[in-house]
Protein backbone atom coordinates (compact mmCIF):
# COMPACT_ATOMS: atom_id res chain seq x y z
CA UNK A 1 0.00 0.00 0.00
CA UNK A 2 2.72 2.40 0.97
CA UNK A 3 4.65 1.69 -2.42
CA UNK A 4 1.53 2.14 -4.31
CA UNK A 5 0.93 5.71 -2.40
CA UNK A 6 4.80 6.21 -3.54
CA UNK A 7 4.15 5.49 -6.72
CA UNK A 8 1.21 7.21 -7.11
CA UNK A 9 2.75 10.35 -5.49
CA UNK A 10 5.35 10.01 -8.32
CA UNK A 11 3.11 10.01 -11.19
CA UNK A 12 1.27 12.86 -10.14
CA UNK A 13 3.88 15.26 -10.75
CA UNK A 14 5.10 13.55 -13.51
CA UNK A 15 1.83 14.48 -14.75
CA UNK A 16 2.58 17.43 -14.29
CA UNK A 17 5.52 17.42 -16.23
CA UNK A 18 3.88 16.06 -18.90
CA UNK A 19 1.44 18.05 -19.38
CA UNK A 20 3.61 21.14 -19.62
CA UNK A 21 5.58 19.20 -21.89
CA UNK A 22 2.71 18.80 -23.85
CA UNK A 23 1.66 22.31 -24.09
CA UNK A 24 5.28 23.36 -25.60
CA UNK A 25 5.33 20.28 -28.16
CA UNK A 26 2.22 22.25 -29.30
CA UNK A 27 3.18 25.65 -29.40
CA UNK A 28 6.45 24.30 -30.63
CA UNK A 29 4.09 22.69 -33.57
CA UNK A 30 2.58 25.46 -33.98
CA UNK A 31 5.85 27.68 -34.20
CA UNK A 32 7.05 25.09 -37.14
CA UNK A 33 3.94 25.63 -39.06
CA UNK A 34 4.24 29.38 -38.93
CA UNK A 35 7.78 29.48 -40.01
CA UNK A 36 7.34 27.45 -42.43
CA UNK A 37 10.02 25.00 -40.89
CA UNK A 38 8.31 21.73 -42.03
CA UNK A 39 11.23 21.30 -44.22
CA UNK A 40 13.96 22.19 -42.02
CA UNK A 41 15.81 18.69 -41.38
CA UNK A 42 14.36 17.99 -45.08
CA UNK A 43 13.16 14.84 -45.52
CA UNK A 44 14.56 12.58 -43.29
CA UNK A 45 13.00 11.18 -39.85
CA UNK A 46 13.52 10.83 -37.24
CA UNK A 47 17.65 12.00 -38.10
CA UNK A 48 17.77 15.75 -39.07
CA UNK A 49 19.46 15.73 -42.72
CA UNK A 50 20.28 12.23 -42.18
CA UNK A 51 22.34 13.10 -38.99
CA UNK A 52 21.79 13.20 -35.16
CA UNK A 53 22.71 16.93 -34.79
CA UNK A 54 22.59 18.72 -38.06
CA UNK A 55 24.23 21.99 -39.42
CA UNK A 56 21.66 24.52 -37.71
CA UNK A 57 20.33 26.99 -40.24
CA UNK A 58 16.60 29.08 -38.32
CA UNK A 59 14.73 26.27 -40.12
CA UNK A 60 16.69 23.43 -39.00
CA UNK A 61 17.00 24.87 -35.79
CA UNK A 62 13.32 25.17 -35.05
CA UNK A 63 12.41 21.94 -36.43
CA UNK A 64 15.07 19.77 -34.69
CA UNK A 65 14.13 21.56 -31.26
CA UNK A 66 10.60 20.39 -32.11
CA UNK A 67 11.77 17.26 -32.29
CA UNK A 68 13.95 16.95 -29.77
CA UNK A 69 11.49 18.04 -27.18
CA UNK A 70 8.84 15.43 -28.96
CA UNK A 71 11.44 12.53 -28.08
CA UNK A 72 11.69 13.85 -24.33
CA UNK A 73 7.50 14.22 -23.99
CA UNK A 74 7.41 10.80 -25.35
CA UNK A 75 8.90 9.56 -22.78
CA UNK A 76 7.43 11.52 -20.10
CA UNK A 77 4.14 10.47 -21.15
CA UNK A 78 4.80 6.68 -21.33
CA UNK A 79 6.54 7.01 -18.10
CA UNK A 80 3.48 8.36 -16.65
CA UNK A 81 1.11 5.84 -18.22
CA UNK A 82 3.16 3.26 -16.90
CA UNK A 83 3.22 4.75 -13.49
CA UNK A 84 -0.51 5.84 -13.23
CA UNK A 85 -1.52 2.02 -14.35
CA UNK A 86 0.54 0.57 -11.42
CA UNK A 87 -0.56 2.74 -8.70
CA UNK A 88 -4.15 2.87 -9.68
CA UNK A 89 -4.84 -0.75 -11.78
CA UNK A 90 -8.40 -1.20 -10.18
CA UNK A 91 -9.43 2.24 -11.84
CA UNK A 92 -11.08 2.31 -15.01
CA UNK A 93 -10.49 5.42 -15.81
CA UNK A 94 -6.48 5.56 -15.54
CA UNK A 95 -6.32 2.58 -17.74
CA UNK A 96 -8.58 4.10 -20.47
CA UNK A 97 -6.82 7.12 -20.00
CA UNK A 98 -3.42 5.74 -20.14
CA UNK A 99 -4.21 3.53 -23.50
CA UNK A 100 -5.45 7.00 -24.80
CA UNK A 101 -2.47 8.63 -24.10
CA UNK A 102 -0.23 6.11 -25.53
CA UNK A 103 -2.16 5.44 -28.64
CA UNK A 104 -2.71 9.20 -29.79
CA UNK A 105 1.51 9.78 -28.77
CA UNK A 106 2.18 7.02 -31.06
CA UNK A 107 -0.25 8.24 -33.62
CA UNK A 108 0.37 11.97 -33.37
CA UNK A 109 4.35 10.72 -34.07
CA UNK A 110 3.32 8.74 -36.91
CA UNK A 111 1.63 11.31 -38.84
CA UNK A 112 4.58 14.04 -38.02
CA UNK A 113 6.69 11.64 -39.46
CA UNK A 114 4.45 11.05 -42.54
CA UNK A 115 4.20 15.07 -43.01
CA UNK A 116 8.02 14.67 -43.33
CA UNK A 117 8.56 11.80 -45.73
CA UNK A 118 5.63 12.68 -48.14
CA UNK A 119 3.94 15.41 -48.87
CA UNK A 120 0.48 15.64 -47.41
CA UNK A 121 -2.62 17.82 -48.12
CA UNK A 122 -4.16 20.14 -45.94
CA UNK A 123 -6.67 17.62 -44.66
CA UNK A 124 -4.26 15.67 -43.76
CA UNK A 125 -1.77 18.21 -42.14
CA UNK A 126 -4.96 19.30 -39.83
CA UNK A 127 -5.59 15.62 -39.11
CA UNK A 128 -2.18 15.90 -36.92
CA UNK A 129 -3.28 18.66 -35.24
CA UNK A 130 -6.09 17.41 -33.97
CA UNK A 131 -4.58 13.84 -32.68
CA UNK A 132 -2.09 16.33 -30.93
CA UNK A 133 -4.79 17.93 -29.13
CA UNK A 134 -6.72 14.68 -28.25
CA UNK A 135 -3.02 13.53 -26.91
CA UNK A 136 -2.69 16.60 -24.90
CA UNK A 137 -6.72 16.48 -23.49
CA UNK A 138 -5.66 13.02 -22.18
CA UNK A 139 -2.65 13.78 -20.95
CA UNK A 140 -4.22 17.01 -18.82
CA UNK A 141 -7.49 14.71 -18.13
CA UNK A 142 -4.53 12.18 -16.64
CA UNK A 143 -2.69 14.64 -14.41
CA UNK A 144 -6.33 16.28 -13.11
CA UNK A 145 -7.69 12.77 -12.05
CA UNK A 146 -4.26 11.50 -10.41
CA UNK A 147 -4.33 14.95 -7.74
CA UNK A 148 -7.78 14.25 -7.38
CA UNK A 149 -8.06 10.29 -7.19
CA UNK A 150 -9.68 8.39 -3.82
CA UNK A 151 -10.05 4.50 -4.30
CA UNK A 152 -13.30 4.85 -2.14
CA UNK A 153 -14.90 6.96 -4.88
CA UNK A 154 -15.06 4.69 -7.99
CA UNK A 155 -16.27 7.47 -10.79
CA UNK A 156 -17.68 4.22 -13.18
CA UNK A 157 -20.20 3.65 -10.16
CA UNK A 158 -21.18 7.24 -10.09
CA UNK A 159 -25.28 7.49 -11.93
CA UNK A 160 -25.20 9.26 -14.88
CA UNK A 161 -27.62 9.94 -17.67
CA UNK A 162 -28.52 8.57 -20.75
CA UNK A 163 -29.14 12.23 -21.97
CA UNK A 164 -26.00 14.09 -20.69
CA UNK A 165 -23.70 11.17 -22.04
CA UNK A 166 -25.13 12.27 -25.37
CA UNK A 167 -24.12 15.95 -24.28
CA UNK A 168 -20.63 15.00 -23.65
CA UNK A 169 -20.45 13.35 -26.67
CA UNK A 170 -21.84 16.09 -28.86
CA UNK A 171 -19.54 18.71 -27.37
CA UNK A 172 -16.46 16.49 -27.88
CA UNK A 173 -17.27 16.05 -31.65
CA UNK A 174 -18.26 19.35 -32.17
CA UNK A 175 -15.12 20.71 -30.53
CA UNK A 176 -13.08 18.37 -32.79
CA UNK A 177 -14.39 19.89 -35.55
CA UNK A 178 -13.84 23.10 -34.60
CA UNK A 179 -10.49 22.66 -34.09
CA UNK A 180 -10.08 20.68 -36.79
CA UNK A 181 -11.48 23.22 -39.36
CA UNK A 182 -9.64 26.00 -37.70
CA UNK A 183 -6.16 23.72 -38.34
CA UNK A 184 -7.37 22.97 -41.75
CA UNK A 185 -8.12 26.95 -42.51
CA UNK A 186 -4.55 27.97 -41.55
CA UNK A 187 -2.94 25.01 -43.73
CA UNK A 188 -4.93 25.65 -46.51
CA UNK A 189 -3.78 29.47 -46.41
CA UNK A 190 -7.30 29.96 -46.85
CA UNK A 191 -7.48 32.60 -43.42
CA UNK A 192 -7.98 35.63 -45.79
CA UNK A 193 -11.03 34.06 -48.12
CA UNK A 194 -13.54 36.15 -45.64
CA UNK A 195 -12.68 40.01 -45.56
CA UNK A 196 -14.82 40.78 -43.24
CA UNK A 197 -16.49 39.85 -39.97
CA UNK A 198 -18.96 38.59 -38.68
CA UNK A 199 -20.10 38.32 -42.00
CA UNK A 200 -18.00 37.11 -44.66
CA UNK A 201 -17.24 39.20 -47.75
CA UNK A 202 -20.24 41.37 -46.42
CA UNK A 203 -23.18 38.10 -47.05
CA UNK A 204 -24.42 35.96 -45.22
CA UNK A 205 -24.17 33.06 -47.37
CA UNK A 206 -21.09 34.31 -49.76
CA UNK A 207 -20.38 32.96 -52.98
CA UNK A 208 -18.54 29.98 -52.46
CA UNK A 209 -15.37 28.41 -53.84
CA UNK A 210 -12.37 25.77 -51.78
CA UNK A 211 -11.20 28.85 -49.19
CA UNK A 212 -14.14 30.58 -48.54
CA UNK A 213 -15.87 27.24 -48.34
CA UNK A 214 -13.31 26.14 -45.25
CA UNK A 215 -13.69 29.88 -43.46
């Protein structure tokens, strides 16, 4: 019991960690985007220009930092799964939690990777952005229930309805999307197609074609 409290102790500010982690691999993301750094250890992965530490031009620089801090998350995050399953095995919730974290780290990797190696449409390039925030949500949702855990309060026991699982559900989807258009707006250099606000191009219901159809 004592090691358990230990280890639990441990993985909740490695959660911690994590999460901050988390938070720069995305504004770090985000930074490469903006830049325009995509490129900048060409097309190699997960070497930089087919070496461990390249020749550091701004582009190379800011994409092998992104990278580098990736590799550390990574294993923050698996750490923490690891830690949070072993402390807390008769909870539900960590383990979903945990195989959520791992799976979207793994994915969100993947598809980084793939926007490396081959070029990918804008669809595709706001695909990884969302997976990263998923990762991250799961991640924070970790850290939150580890600092507020107690074995005598299982949460799947807890009543809940038929009508505000539905809710949850709905908001979660429709936040995805959200997001998701947002990412796919930016990559599609489409954030100029509306001129104006709230309306766009001073309608309503503008005359559409591809950019002003994803505004």
């Amino acid at each position: 019991m004592v090691r358990r409290a230990s280890l639990g102790g441990l993985a909740r500010w490695l959660g911690v960690a994590a999460t901050c982690g988390m938070f720069v691999v995305l504004v770090m993301g985000a930074t490469v985007t903006n830049t325009g750094s995509e490129h900048g250890c060409g097309r190699s992965w997960p070497l930089c220009h087919g070496q461990f530490i390249p020749q550091m031009a701004v582009s190379t620089m800011i994409e092998f930092s992104h990278r580098a801090v990736v590799g550390v998350e990574s294993a923050l995050i698996i750490g923490l799964a690891i830690l949070a399953v072993v402390a807390h095995w008769r909870r539900q919730e960590v383990r979903f939690l945990a195989s959520l974290m791992v799976v979207f780290l793994f994915l969100q990797a993947g598809l980084g990777a793939w926007a490396v190696m081959q070029p990918q449409s804008a669809a595709a390039l706001a695909l990884h952005f969302g997976v990263s925030l998923i990762a991250f949500a799961s991640v924070l949702l970790m850290t939150v229930l580890l600092f507020e855990i107690d074995d005598r309060d299982m949460l799947s026991t807890r009543p809940l309805s038929h009508r505000y699982r539905a809710l949850v559900w709905a908001v979660t989807g429709y936040s995805y999307v959200v997001v998701y258009l947002g990412a796919y707006v930016r990559h599609s250099d489409a954030d100029q197609a509306c001129t104006g606000w709230p309306l766009c191009n001073g309608a309503v219901i503008p005359r559409f074609h591809d950019k002003v159809g994803a505004v």
